[in-house]
N, C-alpha and C. Protein backbone atom coordinates (compact mmCIF):
# COMPACT_ATOMS: atom_id res chain seq x y z
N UNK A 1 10.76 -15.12 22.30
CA UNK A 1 9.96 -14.44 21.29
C UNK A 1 8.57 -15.08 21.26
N UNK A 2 7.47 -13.99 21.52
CA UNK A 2 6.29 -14.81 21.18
C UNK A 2 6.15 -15.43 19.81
N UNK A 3 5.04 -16.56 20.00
CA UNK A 3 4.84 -17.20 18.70
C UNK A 3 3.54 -16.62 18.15
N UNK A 4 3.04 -15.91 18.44
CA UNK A 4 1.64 -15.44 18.12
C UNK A 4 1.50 -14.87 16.67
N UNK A 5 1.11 -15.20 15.32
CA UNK A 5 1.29 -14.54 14.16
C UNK A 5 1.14 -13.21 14.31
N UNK A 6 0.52 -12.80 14.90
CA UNK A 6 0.15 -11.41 15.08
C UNK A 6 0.93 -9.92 15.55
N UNK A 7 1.84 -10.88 16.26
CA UNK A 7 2.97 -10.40 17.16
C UNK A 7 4.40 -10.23 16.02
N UNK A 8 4.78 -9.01 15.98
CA UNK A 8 6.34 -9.17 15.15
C UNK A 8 7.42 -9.51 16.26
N UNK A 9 7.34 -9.73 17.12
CA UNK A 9 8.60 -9.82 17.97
C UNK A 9 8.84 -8.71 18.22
N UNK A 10 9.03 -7.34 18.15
CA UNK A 10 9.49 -6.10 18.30
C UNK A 10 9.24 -5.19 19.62
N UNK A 11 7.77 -5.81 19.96
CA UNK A 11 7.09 -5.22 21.23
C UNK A 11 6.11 -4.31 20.18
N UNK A 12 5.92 -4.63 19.08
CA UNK A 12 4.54 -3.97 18.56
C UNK A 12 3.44 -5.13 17.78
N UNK A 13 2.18 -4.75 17.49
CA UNK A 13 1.40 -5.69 16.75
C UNK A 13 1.11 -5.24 15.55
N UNK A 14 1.14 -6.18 15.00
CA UNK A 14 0.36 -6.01 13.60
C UNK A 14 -1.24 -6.77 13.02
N UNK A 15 -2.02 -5.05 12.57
CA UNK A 15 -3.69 -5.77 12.72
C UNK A 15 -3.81 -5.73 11.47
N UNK A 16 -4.12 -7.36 11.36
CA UNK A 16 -4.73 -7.37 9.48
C UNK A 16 -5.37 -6.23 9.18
N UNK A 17 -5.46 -5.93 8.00
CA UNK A 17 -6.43 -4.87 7.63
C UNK A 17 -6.84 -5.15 6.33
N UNK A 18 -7.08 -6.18 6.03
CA UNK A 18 -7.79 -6.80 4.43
C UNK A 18 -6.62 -6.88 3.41
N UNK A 19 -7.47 -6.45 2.04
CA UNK A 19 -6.46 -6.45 1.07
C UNK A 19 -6.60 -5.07 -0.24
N UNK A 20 -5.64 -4.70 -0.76
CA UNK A 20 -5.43 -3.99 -1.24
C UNK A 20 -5.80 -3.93 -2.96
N UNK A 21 -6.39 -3.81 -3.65
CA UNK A 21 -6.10 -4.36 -5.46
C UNK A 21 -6.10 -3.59 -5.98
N UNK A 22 -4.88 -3.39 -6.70
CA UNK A 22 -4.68 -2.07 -7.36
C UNK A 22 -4.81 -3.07 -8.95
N UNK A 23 -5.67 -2.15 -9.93
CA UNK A 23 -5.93 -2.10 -11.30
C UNK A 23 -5.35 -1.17 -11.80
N UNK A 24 -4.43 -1.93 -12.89
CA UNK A 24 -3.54 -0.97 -13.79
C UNK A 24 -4.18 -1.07 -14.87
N UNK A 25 -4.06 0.81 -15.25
CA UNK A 25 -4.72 0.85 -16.59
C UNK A 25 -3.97 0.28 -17.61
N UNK A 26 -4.36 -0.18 -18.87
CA UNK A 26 -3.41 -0.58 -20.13
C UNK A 26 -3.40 0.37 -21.19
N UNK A 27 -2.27 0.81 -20.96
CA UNK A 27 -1.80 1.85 -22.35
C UNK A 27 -1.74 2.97 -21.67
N UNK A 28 -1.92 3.06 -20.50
CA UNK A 28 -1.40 4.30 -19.41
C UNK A 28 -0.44 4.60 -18.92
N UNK A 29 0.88 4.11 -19.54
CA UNK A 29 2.08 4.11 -18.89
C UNK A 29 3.08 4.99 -19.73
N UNK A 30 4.00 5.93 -19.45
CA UNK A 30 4.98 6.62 -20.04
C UNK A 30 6.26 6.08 -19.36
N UNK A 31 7.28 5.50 -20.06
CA UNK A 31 8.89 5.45 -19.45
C UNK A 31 9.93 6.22 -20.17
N UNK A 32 11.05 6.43 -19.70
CA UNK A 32 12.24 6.21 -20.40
C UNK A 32 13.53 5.51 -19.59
N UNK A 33 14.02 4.83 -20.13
CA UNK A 33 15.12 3.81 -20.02
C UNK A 33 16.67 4.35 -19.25
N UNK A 34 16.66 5.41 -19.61
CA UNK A 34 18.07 5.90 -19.51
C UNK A 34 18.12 7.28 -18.56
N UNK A 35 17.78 7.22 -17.81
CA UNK A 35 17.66 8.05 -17.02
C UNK A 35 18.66 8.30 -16.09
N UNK A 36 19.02 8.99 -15.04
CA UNK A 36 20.12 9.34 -14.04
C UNK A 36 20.14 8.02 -13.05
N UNK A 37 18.90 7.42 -12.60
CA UNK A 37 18.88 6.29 -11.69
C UNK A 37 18.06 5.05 -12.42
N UNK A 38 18.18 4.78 -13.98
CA UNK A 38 18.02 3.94 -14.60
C UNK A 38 16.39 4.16 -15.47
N UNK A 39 15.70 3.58 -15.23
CA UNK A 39 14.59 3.98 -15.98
C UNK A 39 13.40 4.57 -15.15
N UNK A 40 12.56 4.78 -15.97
CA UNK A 40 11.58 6.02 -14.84
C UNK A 40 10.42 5.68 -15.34
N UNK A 41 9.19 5.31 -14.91
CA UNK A 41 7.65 5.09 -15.74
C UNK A 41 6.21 6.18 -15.06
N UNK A 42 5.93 5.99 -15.50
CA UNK A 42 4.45 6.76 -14.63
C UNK A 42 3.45 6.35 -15.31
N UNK A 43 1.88 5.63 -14.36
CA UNK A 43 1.04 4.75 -14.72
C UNK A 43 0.29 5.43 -14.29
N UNK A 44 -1.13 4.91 -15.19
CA UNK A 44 -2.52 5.28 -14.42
C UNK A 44 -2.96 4.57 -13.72
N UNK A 45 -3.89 4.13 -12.86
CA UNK A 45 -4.46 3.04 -12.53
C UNK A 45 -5.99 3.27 -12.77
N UNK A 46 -6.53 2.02 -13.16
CA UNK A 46 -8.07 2.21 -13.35
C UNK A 46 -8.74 2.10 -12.50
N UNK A 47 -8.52 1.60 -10.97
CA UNK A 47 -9.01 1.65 -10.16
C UNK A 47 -8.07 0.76 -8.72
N UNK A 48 -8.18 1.34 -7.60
CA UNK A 48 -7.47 0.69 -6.47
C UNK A 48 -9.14 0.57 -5.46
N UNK A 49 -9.15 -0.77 -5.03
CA UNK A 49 -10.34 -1.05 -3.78
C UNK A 49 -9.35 -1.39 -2.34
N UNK A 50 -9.68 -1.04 -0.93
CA UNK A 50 -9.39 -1.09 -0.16
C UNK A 50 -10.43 -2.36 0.23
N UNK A 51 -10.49 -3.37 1.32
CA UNK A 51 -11.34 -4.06 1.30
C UNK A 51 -10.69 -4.69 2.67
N UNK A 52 -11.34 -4.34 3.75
CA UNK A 52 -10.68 -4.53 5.22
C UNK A 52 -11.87 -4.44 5.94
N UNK A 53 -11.59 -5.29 7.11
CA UNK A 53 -12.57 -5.77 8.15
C UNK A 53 -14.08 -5.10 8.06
N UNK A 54 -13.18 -3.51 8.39
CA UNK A 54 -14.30 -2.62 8.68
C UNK A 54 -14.73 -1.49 8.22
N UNK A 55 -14.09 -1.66 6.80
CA UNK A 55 -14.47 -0.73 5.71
C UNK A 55 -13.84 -1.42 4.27
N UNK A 56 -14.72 -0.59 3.55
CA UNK A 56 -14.52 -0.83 2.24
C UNK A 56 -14.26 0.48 1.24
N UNK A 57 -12.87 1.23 0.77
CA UNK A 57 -12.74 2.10 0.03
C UNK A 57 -12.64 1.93 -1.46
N UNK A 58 -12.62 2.81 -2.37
CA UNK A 58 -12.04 2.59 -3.84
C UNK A 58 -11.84 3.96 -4.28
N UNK A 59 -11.03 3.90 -4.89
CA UNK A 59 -10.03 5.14 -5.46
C UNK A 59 -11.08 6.09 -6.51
N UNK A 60 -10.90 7.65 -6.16
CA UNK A 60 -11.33 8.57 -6.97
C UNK A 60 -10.43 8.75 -8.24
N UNK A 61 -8.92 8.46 -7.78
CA UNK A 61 -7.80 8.85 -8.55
C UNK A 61 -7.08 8.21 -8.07
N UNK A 62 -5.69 7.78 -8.87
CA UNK A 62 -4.95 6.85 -8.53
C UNK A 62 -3.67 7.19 -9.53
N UNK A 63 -2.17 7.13 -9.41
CA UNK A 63 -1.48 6.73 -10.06
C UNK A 63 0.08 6.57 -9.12
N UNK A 64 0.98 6.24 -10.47
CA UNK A 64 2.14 5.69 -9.78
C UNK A 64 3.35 5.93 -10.34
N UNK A 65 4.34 6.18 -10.02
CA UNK A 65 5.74 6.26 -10.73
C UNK A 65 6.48 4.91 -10.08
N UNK A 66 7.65 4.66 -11.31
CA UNK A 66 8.28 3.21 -11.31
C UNK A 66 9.59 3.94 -11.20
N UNK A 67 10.86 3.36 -10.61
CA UNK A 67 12.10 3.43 -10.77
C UNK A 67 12.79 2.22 -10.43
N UNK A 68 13.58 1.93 -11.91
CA UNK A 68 14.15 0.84 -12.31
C UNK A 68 15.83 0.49 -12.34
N UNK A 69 16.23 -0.07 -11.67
CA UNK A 69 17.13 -0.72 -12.05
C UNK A 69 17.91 -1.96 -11.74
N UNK A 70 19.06 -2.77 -12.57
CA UNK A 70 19.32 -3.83 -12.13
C UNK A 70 18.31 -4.89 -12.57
N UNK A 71 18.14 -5.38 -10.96
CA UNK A 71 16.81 -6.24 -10.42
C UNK A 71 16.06 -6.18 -10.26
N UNK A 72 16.15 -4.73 -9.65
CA UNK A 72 14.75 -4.51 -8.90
C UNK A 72 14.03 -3.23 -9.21
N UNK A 73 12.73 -2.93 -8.61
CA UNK A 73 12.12 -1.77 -8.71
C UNK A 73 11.62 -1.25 -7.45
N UNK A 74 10.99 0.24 -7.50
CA UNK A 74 10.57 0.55 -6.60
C UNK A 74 9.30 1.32 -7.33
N UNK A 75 8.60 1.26 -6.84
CA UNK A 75 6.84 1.78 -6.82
C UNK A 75 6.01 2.50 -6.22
N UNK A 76 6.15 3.94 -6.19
CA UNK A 76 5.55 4.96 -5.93
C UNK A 76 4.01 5.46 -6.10
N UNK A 77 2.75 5.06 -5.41
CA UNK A 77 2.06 4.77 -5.66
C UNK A 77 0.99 5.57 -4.76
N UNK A 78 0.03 6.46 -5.34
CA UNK A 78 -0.54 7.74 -4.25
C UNK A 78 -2.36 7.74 -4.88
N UNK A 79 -3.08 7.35 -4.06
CA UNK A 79 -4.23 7.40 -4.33
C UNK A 79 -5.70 8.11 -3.19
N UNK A 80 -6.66 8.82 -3.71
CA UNK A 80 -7.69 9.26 -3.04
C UNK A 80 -8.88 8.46 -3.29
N UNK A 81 -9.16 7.76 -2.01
CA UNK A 81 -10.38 7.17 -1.85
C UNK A 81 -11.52 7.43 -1.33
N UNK A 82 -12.28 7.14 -1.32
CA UNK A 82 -13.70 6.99 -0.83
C UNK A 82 -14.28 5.94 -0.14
N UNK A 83 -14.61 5.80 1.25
CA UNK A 83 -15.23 5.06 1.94
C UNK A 83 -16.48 5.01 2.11
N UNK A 84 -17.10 3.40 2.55
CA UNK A 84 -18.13 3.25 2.20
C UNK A 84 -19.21 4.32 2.81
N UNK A 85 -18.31 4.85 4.06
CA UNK A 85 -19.45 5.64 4.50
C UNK A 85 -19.06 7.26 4.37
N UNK A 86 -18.47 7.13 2.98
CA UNK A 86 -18.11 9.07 2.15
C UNK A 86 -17.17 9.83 2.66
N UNK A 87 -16.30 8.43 3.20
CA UNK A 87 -14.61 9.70 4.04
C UNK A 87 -13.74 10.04 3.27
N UNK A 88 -12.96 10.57 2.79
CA UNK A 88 -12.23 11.21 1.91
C UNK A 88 -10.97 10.23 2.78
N UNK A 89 -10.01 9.53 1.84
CA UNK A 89 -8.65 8.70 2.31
C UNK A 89 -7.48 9.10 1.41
N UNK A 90 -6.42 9.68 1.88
CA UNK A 90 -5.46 9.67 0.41
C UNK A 90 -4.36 8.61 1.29
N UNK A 91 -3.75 7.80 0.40
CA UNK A 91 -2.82 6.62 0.58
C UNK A 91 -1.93 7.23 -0.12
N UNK A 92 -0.72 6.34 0.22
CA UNK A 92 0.52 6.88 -0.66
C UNK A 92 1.33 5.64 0.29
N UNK A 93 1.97 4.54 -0.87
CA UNK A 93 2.72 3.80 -0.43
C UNK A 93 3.97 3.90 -1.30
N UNK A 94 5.29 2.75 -1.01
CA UNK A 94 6.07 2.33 -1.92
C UNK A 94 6.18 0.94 -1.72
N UNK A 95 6.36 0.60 -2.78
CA UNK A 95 6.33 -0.58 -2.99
C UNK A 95 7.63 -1.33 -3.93
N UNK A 96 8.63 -2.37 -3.07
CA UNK A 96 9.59 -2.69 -3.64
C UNK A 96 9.64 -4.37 -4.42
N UNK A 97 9.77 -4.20 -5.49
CA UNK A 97 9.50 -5.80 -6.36
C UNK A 97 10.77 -5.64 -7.28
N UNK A 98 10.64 -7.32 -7.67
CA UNK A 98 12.22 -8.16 -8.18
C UNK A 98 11.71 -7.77 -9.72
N UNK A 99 12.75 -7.95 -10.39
CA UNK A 99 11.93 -7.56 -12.20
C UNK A 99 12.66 -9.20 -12.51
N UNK A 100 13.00 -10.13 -11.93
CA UNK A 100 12.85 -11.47 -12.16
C UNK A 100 12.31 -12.38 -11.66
N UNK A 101 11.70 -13.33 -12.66
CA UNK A 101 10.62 -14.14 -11.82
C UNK A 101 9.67 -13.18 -12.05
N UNK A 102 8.45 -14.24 -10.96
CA UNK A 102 7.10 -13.35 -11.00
C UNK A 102 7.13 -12.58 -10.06
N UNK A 103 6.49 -11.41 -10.22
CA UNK A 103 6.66 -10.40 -9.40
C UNK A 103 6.07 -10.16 -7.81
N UNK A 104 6.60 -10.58 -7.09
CA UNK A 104 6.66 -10.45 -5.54
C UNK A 104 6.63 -8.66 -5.07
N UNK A 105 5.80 -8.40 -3.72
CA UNK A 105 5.89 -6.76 -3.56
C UNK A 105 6.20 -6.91 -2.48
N UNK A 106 6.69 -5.78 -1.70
CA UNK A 106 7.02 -5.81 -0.34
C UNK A 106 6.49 -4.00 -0.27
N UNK A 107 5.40 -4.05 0.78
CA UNK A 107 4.44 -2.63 0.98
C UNK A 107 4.91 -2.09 2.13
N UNK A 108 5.11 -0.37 2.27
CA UNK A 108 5.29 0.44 3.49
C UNK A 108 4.80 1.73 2.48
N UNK A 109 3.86 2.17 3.73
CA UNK A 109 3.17 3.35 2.96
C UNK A 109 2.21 3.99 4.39
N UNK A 110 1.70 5.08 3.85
CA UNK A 110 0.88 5.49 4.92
C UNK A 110 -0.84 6.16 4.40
N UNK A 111 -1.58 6.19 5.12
CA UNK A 111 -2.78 6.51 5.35
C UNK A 111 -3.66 7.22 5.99
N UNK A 112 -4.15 8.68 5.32
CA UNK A 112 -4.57 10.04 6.12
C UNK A 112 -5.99 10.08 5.83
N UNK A 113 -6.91 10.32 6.70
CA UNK A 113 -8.52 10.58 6.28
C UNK A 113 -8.93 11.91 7.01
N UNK A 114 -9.82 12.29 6.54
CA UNK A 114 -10.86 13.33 6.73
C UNK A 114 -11.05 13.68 8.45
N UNK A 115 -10.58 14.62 8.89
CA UNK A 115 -11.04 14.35 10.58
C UNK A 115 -12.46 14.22 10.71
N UNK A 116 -13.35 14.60 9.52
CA UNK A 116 -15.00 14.52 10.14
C UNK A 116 -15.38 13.38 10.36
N UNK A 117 -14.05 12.36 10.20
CA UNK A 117 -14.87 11.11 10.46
C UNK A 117 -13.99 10.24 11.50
N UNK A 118 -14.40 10.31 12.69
CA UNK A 118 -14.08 9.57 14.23
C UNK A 118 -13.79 8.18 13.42
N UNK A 119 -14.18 7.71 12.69
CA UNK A 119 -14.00 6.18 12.32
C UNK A 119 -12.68 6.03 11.74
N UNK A 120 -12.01 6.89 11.19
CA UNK A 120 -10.99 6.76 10.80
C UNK A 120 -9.77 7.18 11.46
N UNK A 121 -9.69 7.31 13.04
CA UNK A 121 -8.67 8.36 13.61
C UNK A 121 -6.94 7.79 13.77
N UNK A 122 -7.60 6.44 13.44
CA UNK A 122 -6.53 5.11 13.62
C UNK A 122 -5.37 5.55 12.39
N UNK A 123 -5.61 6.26 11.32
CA UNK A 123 -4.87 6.63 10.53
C UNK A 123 -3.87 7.56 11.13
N UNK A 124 -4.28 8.44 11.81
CA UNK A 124 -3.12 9.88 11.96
C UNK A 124 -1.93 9.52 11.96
N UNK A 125 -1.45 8.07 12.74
CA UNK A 125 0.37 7.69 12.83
C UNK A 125 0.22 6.17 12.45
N UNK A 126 -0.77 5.65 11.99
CA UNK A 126 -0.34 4.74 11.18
C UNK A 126 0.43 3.94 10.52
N UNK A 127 1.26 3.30 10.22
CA UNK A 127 2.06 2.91 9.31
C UNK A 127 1.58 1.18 8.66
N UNK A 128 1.23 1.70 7.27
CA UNK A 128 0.86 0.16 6.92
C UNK A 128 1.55 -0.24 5.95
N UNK A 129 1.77 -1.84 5.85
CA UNK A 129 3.06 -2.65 5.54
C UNK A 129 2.13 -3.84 4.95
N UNK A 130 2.74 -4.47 4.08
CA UNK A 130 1.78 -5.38 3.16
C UNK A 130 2.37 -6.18 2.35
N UNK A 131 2.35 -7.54 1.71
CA UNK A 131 2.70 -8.34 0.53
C UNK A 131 2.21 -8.36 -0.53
N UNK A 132 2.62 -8.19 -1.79
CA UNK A 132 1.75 -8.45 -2.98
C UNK A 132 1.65 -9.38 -4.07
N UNK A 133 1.13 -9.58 -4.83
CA UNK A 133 1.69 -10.33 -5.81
C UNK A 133 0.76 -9.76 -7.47
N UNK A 134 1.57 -9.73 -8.49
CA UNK A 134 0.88 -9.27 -9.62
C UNK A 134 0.72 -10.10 -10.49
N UNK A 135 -1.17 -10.41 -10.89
CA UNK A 135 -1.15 -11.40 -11.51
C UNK A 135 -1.50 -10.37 -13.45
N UNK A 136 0.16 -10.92 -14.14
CA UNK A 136 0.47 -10.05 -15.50
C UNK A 136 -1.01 -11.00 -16.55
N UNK A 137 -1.94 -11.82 -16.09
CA UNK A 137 -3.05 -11.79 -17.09
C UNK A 137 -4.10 -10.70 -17.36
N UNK A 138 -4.13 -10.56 -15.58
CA UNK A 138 -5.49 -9.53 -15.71
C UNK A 138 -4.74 -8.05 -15.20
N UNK A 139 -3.45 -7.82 -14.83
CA UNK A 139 -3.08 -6.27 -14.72
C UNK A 139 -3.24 -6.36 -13.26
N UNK A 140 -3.60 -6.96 -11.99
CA UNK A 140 -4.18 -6.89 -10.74
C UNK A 140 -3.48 -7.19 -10.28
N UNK A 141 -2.97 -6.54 -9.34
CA UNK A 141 -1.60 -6.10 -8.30
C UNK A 141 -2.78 -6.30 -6.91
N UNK A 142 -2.22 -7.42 -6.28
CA UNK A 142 -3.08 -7.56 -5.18
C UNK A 142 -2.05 -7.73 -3.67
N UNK A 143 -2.59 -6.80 -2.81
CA UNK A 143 -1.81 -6.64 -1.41
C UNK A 143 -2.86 -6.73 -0.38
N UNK A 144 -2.07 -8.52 0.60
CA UNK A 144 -2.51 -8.09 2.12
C UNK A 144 -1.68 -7.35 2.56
N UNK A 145 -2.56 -6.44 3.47
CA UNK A 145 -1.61 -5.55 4.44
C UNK A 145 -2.02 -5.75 5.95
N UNK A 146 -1.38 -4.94 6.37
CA UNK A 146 -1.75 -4.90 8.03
C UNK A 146 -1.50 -3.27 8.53
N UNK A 147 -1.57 -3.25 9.40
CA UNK A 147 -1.16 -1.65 10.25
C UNK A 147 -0.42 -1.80 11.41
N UNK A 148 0.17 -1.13 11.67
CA UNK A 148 1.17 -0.99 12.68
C UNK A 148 0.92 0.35 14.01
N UNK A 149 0.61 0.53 14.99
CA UNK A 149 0.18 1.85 15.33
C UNK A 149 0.63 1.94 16.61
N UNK A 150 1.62 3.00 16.54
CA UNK A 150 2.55 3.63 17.43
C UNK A 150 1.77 3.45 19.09
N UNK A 151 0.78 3.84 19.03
CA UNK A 151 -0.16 3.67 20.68
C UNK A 151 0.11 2.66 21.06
N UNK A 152 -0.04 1.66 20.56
CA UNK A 152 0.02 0.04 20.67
C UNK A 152 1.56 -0.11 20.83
N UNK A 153 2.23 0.16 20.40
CA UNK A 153 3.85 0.03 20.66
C UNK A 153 4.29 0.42 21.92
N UNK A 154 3.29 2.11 22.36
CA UNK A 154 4.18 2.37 23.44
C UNK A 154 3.29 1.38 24.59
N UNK A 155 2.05 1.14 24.28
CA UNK A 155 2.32 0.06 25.65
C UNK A 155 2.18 -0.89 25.89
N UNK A 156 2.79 -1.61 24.63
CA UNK A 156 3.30 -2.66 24.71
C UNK A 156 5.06 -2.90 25.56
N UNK A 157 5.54 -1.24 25.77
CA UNK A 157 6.27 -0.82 26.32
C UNK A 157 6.83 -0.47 27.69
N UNK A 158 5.35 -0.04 28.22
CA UNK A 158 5.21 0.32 29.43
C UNK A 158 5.37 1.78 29.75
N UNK A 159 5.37 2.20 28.14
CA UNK A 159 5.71 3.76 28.29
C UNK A 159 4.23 4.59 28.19
């Protein structure tokens, strides 16, 4: 197995791609508790910034649904951004965290842009994957991520 951080072992790579900060609004949240698969929430967010090598996005709109139970949660989370240089991005990840302890994320989600913009083509099969952590003073849910991209897999393959 290579040792290269960069390398998952799999025969694919993974390319940093900055970090993620999602801002939750306060007092934007609706739940209920008792639901068919435990409890159910839906949030606003006040703002999500993308912030990676070679661009910088932030959210037009943003929100998220929660589903709860047990331990754990899962985090449904779909936003339209804007890049620095006016590309239209909609994201849509999930995101799975412990409801004990401080809250740890584990990111898989994907990422579609505007074809008018060649700079972004790296999105079409994409798959980006990420860590988070939420700090409950200031509401800021912060994720490195990386990308994963199928081209790079197959030839790393030989296919």
């Amino acid at each position: 197995m290579n040792a290269d951080p960069q390398r998952a072992g799999l025969g694919f790579d993974l390319e940093p791609m900055g970090q993620i900060v999602v801002e939750v609004e306060q007092g934007a949240s609706w739940a209920f508790q008792d639901g068919p698969f435990g409890g159910r929430s839906c949030t606003r967010f006040r703002e999500i910034v993308w912030k990676a090598p070679s661009f910088e996005a932030r959210s037009l709109w943003a929100n998220g649904t929660y589903r709860s139970g047990g331990e754990t949660a899962d985090a449904e989370i779909r936003a339209m951004l804007r890049s620095d240089d006016q590309t239209l991005m909609y994201l849509r990840y999930v995101a799975r965290f412990s409801l004990i302890g401080k809250p740890s994320f584990t990111l898989t989600g994907q990422v579609e842009a505007s074809a008018k913009s060649p700079r972004f083509k790296w999105t079409d099969l994409a798959q980006i994957v990420g860590l988070g952590e939420l700090d409950t003073s200031t509401w800021l849910l912060t994720y490195d991520v990386g990308v994963l991209h199928p081209s790079r897999l197959a030839s790393h393959q030989g296919v």
